[in-house]
Protein backbone atom coordinates (compact mmCIF):
# COMPACT_ATOMS: atom_id res chain seq x y z
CA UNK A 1 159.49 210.49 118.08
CA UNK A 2 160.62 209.56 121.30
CA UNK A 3 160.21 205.75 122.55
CA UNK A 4 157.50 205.05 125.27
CA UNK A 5 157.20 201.52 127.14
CA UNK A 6 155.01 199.20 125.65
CA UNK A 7 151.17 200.55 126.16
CA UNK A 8 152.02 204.32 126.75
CA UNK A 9 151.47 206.82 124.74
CA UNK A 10 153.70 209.51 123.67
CA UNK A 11 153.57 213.14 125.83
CA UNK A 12 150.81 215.59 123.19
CA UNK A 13 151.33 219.10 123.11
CA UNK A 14 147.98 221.24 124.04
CA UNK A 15 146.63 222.99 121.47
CA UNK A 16 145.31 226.40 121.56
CA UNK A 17 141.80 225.24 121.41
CA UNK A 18 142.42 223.72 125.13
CA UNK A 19 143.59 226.70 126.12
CA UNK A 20 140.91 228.47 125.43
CA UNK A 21 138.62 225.77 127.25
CA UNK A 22 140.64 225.88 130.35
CA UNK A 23 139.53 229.88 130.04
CA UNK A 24 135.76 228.52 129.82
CA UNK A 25 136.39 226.57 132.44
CA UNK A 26 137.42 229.42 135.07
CA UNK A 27 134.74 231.58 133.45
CA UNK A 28 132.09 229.11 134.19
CA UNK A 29 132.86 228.38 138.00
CA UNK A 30 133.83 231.74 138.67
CA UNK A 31 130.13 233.03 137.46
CA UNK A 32 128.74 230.23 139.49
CA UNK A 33 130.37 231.49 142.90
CA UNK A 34 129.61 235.08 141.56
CA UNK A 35 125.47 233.51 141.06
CA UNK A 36 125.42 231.67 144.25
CA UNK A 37 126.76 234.74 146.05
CA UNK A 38 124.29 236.86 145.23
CA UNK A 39 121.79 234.25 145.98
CA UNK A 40 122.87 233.90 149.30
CA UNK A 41 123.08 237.03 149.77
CA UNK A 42 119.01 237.66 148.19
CA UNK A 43 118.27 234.78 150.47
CA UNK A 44 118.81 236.67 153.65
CA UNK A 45 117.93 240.09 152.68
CA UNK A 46 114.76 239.85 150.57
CA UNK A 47 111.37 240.84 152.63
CA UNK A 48 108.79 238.27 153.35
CA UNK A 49 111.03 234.67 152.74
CA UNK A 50 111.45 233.18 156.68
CA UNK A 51 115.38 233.19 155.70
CA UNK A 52 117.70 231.04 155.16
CA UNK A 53 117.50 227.27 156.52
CA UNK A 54 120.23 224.47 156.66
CA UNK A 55 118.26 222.76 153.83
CA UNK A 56 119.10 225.72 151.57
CA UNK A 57 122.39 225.86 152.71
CA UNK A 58 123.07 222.54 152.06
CA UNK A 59 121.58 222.63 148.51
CA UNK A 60 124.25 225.63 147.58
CA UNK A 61 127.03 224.05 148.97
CA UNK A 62 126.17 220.98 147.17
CA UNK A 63 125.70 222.87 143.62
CA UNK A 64 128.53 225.07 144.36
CA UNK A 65 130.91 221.82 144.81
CA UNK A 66 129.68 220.60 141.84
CA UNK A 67 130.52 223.62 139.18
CA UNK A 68 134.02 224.29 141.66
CA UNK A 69 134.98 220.35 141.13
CA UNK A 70 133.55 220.51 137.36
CA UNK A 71 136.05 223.35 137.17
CA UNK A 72 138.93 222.20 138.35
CA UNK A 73 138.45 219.04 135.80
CA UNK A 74 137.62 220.76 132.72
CA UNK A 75 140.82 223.10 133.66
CA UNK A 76 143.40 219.92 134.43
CA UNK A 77 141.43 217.92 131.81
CA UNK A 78 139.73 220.03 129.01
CA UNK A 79 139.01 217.00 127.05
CA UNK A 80 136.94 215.54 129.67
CA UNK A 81 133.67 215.29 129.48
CA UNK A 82 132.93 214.43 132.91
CA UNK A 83 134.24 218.27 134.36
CA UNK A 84 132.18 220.19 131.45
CA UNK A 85 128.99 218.43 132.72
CA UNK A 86 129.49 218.88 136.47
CA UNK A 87 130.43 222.44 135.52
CA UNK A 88 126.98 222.59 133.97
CA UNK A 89 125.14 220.61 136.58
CA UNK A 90 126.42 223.52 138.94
C-alpha cells in the first residue's frame, strides 16, 4: 500500500457494482427528460387545457434540474446519497 499524508485516505478502485449505478444513474435522468418531454409536449397540444403558462414552465424546469443535477451526482458519486434522492425527487 502506498503512503498517503496524515488524514487521507488511500485512492479505492470502483467496483463493478458502481458501475452499474452510474448506468442507473443515466437511465434515470435520461427517462426524466424523455417524461418531461412528452409532457411538454401534451401540455401544448391536448384540447381543452388554456396551454401552457410560465408557472408550468417554471415547475418543469425546476423538476427537470433536479433529476439532471441528481444525475450528474449519482454518476460522479454513486455512493452518494444526496444525487440518488434528487434523481428521485425529479
Amino acid at each position: 500500500m502506498a503512503t498517503t499524508a496524515i488524514g487521507m485516505r488511500p485512492a479505492t478502485r470502483v467496483p463493478h457494482s458502481a458501475q452499474r449505478l452510474k448506468v442507473v444513474a443515466v437511465g434515470g435522468s435520461g427517462a426524466a427528460i424523455v417524461l418531461f418531454g412528452v409532457a411538454a409536449v401534451l401540455g401544448v397540444v391536448v384540447p381543452g387545457d388554456d396551454g401552457v403558462d410560465a408557472v408550468e414552465i417554471g415547475f418543469l424546469a425546476a423538476f427537470l434540474s433536479f433529476a439532471l443535477v441528481g444525475g450528474l451526482v449519482a454518476w460522479h458519486r454513486p455512493t452518494n446519497p444526496v444525487g440518488w434522492l434528487l434523481l428521485a425527487t425529479g
